[in-house]
Protein backbone atom coordinates (compact mmCIF):
# COMPACT_ATOMS: atom_id res chain seq x y z
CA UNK A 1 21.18 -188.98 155.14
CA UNK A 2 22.13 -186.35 157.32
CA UNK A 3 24.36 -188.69 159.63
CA UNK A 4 25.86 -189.85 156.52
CA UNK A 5 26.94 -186.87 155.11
CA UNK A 6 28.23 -185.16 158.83
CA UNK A 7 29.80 -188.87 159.06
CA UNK A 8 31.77 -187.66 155.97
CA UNK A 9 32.60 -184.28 156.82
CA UNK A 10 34.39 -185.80 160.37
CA UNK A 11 35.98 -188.00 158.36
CA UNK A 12 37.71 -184.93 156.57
CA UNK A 13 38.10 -183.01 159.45
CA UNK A 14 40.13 -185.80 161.28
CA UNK A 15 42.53 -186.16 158.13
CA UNK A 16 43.04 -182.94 158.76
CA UNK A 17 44.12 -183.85 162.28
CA UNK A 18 40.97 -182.86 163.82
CA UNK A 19 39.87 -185.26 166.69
CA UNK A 20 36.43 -187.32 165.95
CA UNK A 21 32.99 -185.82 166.49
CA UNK A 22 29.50 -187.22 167.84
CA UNK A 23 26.32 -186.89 165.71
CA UNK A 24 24.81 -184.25 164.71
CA UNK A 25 21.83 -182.49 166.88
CA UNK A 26 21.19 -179.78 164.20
CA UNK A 27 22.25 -177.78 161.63
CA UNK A 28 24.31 -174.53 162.50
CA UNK A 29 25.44 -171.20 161.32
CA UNK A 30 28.62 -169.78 160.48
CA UNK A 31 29.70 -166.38 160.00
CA UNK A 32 32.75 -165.29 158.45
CA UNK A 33 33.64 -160.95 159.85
CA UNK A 34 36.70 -159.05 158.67
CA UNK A 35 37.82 -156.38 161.28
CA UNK A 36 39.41 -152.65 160.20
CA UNK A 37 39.03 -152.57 156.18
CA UNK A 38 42.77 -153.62 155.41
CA UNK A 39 43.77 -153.57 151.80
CA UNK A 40 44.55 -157.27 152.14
CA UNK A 41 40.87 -158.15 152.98
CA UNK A 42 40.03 -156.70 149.68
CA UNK A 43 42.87 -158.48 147.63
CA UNK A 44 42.85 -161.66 149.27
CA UNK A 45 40.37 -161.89 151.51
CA UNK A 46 37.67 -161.26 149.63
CA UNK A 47 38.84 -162.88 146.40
CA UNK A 48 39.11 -165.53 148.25
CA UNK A 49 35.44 -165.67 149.22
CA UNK A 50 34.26 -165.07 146.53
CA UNK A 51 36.10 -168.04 144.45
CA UNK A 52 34.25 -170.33 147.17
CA UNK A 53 30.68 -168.25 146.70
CA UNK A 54 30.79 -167.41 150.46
CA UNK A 55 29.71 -163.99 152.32
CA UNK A 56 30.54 -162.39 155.59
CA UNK A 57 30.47 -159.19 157.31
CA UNK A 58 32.90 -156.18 157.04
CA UNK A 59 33.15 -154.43 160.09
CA UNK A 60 34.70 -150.44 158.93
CA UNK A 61 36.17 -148.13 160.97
CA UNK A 62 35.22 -144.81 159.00
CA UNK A 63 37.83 -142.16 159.55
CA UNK A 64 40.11 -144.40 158.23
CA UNK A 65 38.21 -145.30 154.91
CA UNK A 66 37.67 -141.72 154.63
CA UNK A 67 41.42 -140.80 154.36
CA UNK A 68 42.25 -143.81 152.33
CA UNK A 69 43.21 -141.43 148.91
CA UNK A 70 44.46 -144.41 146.24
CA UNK A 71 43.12 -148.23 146.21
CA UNK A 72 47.52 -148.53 145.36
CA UNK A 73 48.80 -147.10 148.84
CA UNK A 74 48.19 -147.57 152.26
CA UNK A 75 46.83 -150.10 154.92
CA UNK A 76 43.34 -149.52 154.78
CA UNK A 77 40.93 -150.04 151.82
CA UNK A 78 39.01 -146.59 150.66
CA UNK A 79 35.21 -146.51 149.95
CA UNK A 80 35.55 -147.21 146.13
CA UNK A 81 37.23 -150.96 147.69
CA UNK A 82 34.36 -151.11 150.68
CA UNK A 83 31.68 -150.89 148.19
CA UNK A 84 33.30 -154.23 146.37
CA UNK A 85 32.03 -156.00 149.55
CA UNK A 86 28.52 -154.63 149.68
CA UNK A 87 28.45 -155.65 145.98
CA UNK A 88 29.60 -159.25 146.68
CA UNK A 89 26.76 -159.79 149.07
CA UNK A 90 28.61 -158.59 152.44
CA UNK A 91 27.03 -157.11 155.08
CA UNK A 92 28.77 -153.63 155.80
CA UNK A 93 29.12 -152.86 160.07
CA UNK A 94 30.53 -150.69 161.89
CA UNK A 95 33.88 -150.36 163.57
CA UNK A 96 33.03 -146.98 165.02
CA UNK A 97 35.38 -143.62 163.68
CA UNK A 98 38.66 -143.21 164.95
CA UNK A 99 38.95 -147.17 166.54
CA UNK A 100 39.78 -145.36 170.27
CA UNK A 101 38.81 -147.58 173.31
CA UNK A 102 35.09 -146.39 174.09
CA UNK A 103 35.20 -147.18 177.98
CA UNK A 104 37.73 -144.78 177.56
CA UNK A 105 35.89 -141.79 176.28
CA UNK A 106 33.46 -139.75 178.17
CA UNK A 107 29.30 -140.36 177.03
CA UNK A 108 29.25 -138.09 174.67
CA UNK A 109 32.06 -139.08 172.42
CA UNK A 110 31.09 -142.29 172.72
CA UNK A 111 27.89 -141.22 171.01
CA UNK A 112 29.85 -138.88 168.96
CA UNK A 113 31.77 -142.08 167.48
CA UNK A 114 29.10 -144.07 167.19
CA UNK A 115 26.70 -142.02 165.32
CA UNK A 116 29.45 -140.51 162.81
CA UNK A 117 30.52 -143.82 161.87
CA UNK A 118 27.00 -144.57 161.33
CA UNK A 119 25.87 -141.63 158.92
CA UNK A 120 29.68 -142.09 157.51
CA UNK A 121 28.84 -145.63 156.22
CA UNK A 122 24.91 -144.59 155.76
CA UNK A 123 26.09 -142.01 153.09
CA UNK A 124 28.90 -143.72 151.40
CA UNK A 125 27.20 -147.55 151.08
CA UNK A 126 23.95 -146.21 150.75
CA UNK A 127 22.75 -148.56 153.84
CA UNK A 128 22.51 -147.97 157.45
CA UNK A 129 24.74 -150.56 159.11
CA UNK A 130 22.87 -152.61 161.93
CA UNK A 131 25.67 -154.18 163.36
CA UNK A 132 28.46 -152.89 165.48
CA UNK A 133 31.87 -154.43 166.49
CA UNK A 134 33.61 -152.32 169.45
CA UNK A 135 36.96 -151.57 168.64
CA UNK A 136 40.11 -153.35 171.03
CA UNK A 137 36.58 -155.75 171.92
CA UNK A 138 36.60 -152.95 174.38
CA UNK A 139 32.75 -152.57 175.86
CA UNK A 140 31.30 -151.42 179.28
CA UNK A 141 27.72 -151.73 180.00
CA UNK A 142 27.44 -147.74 179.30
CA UNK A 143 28.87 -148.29 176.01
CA UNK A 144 26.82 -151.33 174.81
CA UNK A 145 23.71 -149.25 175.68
CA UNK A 146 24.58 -146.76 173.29
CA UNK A 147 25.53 -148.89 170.86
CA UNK A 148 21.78 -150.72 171.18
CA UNK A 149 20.20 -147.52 171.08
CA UNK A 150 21.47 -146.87 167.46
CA UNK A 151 22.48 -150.42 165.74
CA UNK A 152 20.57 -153.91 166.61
CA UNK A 153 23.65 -155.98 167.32
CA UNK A 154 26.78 -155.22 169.41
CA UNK A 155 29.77 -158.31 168.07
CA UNK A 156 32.32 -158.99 170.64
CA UNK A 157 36.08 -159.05 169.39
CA UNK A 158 36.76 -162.09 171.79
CA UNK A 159 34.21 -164.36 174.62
CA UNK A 160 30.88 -165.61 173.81
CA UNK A 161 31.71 -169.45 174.30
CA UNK A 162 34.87 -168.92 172.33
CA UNK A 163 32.29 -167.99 168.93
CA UNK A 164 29.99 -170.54 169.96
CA UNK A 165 26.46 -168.42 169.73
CA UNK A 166 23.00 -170.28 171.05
CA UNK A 167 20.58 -171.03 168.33
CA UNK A 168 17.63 -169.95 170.60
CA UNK A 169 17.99 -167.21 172.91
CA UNK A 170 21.07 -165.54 171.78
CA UNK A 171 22.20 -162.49 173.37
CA UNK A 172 22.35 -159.18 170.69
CA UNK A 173 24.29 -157.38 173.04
CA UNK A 174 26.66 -160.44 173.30
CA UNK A 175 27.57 -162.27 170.23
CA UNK A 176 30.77 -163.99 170.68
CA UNK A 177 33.97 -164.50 168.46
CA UNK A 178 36.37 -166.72 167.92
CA UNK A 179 39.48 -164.92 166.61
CA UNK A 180 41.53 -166.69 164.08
CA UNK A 181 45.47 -165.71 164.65
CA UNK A 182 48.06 -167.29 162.94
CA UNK A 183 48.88 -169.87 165.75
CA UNK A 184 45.23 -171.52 164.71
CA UNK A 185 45.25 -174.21 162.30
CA UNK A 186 42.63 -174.19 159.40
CA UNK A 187 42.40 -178.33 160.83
CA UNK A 188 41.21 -176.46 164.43
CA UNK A 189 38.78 -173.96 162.51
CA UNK A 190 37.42 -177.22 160.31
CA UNK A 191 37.09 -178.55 163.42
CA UNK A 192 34.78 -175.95 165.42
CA UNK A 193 32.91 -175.47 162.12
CA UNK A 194 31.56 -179.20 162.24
CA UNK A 195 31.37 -179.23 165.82
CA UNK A 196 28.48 -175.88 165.05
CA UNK A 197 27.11 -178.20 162.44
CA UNK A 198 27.21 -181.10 164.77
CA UNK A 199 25.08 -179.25 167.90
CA UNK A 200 23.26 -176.36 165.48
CA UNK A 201 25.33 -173.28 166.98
CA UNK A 202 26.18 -170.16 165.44
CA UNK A 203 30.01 -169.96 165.14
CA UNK A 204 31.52 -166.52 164.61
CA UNK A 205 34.85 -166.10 163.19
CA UNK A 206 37.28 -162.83 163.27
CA UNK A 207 39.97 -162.44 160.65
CA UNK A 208 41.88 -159.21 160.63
CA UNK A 209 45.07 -158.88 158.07
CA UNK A 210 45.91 -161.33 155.01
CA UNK A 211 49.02 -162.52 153.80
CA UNK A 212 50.93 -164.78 151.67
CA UNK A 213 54.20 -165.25 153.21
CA UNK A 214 54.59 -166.60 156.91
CA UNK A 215 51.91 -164.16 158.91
CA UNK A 216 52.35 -162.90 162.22
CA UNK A 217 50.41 -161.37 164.92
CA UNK A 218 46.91 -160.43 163.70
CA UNK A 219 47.59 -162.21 160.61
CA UNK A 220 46.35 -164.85 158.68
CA UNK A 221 47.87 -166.45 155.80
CA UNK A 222 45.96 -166.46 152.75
CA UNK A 223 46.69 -170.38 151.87
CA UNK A 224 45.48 -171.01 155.51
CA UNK A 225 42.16 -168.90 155.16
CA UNK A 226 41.19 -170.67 151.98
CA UNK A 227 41.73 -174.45 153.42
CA UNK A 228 38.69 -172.96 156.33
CA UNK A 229 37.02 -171.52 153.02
CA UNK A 230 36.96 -174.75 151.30
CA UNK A 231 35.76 -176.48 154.33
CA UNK A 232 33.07 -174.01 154.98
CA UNK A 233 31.77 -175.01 151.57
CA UNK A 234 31.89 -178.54 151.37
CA UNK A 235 30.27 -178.36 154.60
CA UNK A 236 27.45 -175.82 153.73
CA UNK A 237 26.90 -178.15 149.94
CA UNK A 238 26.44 -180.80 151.94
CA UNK A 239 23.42 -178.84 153.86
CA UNK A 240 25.18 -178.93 157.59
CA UNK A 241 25.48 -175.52 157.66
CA UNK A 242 24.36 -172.34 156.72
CA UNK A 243 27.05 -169.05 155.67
CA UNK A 244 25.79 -166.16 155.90
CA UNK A 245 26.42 -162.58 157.33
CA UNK A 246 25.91 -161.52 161.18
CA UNK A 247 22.91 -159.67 160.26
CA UNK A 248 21.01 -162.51 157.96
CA UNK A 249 21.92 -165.03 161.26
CA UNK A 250 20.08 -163.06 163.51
CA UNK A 251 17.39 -162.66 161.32
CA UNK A 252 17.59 -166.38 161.09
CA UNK A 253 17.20 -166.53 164.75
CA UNK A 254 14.36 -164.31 164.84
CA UNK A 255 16.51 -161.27 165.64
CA UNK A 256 16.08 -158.55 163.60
C-alpha cells in the first residue's frame, strides 16, 4: 500500500516537473520554520498554514517584537501577532535579541543575547523556547556552546545536507536547512519533500518574507508557498510523512 500511494505522490511530483523517484525506505519528517517575525508570515504565511492544517516553527528575534507598537505598521509582527502562532499549534524559537552576528560579539554578549531573548519570549508566550536559530546562520563552536547550555537545539540558517536531517543520530547542535528563495520552484520543494518521504529523512525548510506580487531576494511568493503547502498535505494524508514543528521532530527522534 505504501509503494502505491508514494507511486502516486511521484507521479504528482513529476507533473510538476520533478524528475522520477525510487521506492520508498521509510517514512520522513518535514518541518516548515519562519525566520524574523515579518508581518507577512502572520498575514500570509500563516493563513496559509493554517487553511492546509499544517504547523511549523517561528523563530523571533525579540527586540524587534518588542518595539513592534501597531499589528497595522511596520515589518515585524508584535507579540499580540506572535501569540497567533503559539495558538495555531507553532512552536515559538528563538532568533536571539538584536539579530547581530554572534561570532562577532565578545562571550558575554553572546550570553547577554541569548538569555534576554530567552526570558523575552519566556514572559510574553508564556513558554520557554527550546530551540534556537543563529541569526545571518552565523555560529562558531564558542557560540553553539552557549546556545546548548540554555536551549536543546541550535537550527542552522543554511548546510546540514542541504535540510536533509538523519533519522537516527541527528546532530542537535547541527540541524540543517534548506532555504527556500524565490529562484526555488514549489516543483523542486515537492520534489525534496518526497525524496524525505522516499529515504525517511527529516527535511527542514526556511521561509523568510511573503508576498503576492513577483518576490525577490528573501522572498517567497505566497501562490508559490501554498503549491509546497498543498503538497506537504497530500503527502502527509497519504501517511508518507509526518509535519510537525522542530521541537516535536526531535522528540520524535528521541531528542528532547
Amino acid at each position: 500500500m505504501r509503494l502505491g500511494l508514494l507511486a502516486g505522490a511521484m507521479a504528482a511530483v513529476a507533473a510538476l516537473g520533478s524528475p522520477a523517484l525510487a521506492e520508498p525506505q521509510g517514512k520522513g519528517l518535514l518541518s516548515i520554520t519562519f525566520d524574523d517575525a515579518s508581518r507577512s508570515q502572520r498575514d500570509l504565511g500563516l493563513r496559509a498554514a493554517q487553511d492546509y492544517g499544517l504547523v511549523g516553527t517561528l523563530f523571533v528575534a525579540t527586540s524587534f517584537a518588542e518595539e513592534a507598537t501597531s499589528e497595522e505598521d511596520g515589518w515585524y509582527m508584535g507579540w499580540s501577532e506572535i501569540r497567533k502562532f503559539r495558538d495555531a499549534g507553532w512552536e515559538i524559537g528563538s532568533h536571539s535579541h538584536t539579530h547581530p552576528h554572534l561570532t562577532q560579539l565578545t562571550d558575554s554578549q553572546v550570553v547577554a543575547e541569548i538569555d534576554t531573548a530567552k526570558a523575552i519570549i519566556t514572559a510574553r508566550t508564556g513558554t520557554a523556547p527550546v530551540s534556537f536559530a543563529p541569526p545571518f546562520g552565523d555560529f562558531n563552536e564558542r557560540t553553539v556552546k552557549r546556545v546548548l547550555e540554555r536551549h536543546r537545539f541550535h537550527v542552522l540558517a543554511w548546510g546540514g545536507n542541504h535540510g536533509r536531517n538523519p533519522m537516527q543520530g541527528v546532530d542537535a547542535s547541527q540541524i540543517g536547512r534548506l532555504e527556500v528563495s524565490h529562484q526555488v520552484s514549489p516543483a523542486k520543494i515537492c520534489g525534496e519533500i518526497a525524496k524525505a518521504a522516499r529515504d525517511g529523512v527529516w527535511l527542514v525548510l526556511m521561509f523568510h518574507e511573503f508576498v503576492s506580487q513577483t518576490p525577490g531576494e528573501y522572498q517567497y511568493a505566497i501562490a508559490d508557498f501554498r503549491r509546497i503547502l498543498a503538497c506537504a498535505r497530500r503527502m502527509q494524508g497519504q501517511d508518507l510523512i509526518r509535519v510537525v514543528t522542530v521541537a516535536d521532530a526531535m522528540k520524535l527522534l528521541g531528542k528532547n
